[in-house]
C-alpha atoms as a PDB file:
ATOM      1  CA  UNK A   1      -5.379 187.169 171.105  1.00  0.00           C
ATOM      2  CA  UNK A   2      -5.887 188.914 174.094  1.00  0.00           C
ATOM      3  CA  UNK A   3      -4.896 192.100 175.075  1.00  0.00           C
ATOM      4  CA  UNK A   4      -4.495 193.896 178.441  1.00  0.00           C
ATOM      5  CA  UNK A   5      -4.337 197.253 178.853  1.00  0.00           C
ATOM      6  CA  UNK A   6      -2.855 199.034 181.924  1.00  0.00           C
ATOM      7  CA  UNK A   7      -3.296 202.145 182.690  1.00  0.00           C
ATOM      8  CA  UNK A   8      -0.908 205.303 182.949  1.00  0.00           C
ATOM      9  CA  UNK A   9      -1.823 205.860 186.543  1.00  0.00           C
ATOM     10  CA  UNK A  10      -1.015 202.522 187.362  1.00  0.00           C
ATOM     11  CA  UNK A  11       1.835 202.345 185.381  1.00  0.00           C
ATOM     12  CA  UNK A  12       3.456 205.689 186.254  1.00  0.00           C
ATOM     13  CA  UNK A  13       5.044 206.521 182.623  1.00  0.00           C
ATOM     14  CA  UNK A  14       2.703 205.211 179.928  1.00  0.00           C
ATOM     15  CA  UNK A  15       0.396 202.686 178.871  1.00  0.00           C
ATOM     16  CA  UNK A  16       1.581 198.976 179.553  1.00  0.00           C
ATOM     17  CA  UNK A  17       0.076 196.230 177.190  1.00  0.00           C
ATOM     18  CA  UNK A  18       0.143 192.792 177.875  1.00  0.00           C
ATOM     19  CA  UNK A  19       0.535 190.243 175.443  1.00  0.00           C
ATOM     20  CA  UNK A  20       0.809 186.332 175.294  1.00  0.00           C
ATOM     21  CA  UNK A  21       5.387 185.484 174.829  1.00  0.00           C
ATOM     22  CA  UNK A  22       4.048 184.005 171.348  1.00  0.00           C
ATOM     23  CA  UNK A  23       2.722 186.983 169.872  1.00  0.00           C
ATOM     24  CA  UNK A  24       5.571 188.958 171.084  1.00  0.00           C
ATOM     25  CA  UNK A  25       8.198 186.803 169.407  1.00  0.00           C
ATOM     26  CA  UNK A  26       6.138 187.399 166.401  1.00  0.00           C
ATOM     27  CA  UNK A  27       6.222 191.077 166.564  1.00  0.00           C
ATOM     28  CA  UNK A  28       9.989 190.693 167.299  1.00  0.00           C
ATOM     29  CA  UNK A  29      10.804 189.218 164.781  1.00  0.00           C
ATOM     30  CA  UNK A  30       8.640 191.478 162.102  1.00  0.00           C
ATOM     31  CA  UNK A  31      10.119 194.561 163.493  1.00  0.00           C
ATOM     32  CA  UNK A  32      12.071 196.125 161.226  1.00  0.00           C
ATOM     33  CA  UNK A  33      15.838 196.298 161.501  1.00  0.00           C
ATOM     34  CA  UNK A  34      17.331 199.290 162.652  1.00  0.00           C
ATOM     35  CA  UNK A  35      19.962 201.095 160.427  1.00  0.00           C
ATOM     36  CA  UNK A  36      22.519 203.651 162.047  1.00  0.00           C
ATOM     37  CA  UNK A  37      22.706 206.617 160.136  1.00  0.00           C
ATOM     38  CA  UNK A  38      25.619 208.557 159.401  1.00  0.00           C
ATOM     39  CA  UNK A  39      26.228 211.791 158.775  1.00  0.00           C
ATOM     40  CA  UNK A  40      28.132 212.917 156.098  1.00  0.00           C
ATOM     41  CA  UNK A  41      31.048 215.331 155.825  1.00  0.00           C
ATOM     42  CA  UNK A  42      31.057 218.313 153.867  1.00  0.00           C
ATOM     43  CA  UNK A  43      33.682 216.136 151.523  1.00  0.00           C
ATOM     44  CA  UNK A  44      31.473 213.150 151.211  1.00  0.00           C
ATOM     45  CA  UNK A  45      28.167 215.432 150.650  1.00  0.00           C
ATOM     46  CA  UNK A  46      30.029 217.455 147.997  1.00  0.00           C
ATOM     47  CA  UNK A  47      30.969 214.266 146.011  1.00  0.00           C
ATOM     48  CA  UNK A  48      28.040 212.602 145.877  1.00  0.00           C
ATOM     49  CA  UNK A  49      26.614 216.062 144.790  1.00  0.00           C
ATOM     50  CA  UNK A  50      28.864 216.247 142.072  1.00  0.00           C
ATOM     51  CA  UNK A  51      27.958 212.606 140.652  1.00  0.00           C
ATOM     52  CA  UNK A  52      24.502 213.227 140.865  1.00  0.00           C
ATOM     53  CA  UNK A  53      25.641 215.970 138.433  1.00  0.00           C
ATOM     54  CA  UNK A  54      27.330 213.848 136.476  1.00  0.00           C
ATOM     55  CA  UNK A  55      25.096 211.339 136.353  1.00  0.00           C
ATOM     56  CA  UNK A  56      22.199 213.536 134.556  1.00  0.00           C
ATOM     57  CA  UNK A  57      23.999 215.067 132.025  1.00  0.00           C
ATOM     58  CA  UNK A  58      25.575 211.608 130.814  1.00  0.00           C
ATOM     59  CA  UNK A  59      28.838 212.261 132.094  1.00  0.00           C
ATOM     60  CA  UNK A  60      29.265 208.296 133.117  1.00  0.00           C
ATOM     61  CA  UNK A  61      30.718 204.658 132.449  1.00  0.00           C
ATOM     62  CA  UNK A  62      28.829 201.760 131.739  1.00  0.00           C
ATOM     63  CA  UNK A  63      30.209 198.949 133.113  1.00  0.00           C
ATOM     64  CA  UNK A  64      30.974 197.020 129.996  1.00  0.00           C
ATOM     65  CA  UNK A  65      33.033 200.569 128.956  1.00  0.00           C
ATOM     66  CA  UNK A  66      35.136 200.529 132.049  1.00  0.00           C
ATOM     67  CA  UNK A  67      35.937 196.368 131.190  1.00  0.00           C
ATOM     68  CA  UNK A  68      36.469 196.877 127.139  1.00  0.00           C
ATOM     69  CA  UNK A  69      38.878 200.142 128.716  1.00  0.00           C
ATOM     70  CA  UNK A  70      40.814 197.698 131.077  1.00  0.00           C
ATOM     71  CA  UNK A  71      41.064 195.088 128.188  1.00  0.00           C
ATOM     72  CA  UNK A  72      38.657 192.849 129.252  1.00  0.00           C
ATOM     73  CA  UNK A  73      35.729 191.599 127.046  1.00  0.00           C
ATOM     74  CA  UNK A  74      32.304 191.479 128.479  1.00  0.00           C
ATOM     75  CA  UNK A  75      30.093 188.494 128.772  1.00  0.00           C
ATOM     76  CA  UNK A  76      26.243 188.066 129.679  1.00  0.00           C
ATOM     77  CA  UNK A  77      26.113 184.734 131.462  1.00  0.00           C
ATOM     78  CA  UNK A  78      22.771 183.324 131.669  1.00  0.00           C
END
């Protein structure tokens, strides 16, 4: 593959590099995807807090518990 290289004077803001439309599909496509982060509120970071809590001293439901509670009886399907 080759690569050209054009300078920041002749560019004016950075670097340019030129590469053949195949290889830049390619690196489109393995980019990886971008994921918005939110910030939480004070609620939402005080919950999960609390469940992290929870969570290591025991204080949980499996999920066949929370079925067997709501009368339903739990099956592995395989």
């Amino acid at each position: 593959m080759a690569i050209i290289t054009i300078p920041k004077k002749l560019a004016r803001k950075d670097d340019l590099v030129v590469i053949p439309r195949k290889e830049y599909e390619i690196l489109l496509r393995r980019r990886p995807k971008v994921i918005s982060v939110v910030k939480l509120s004070e609620k939402e970071a005080r919950a999960i807090e609390k469940s992290d809590k929870e969570l290591v001293h025991g204080a949980y439901v499996t999920l066949e518990d929370f079925e067997n509670e709501l009368g339903r009886t739990h099956t592995k399907t395989r």
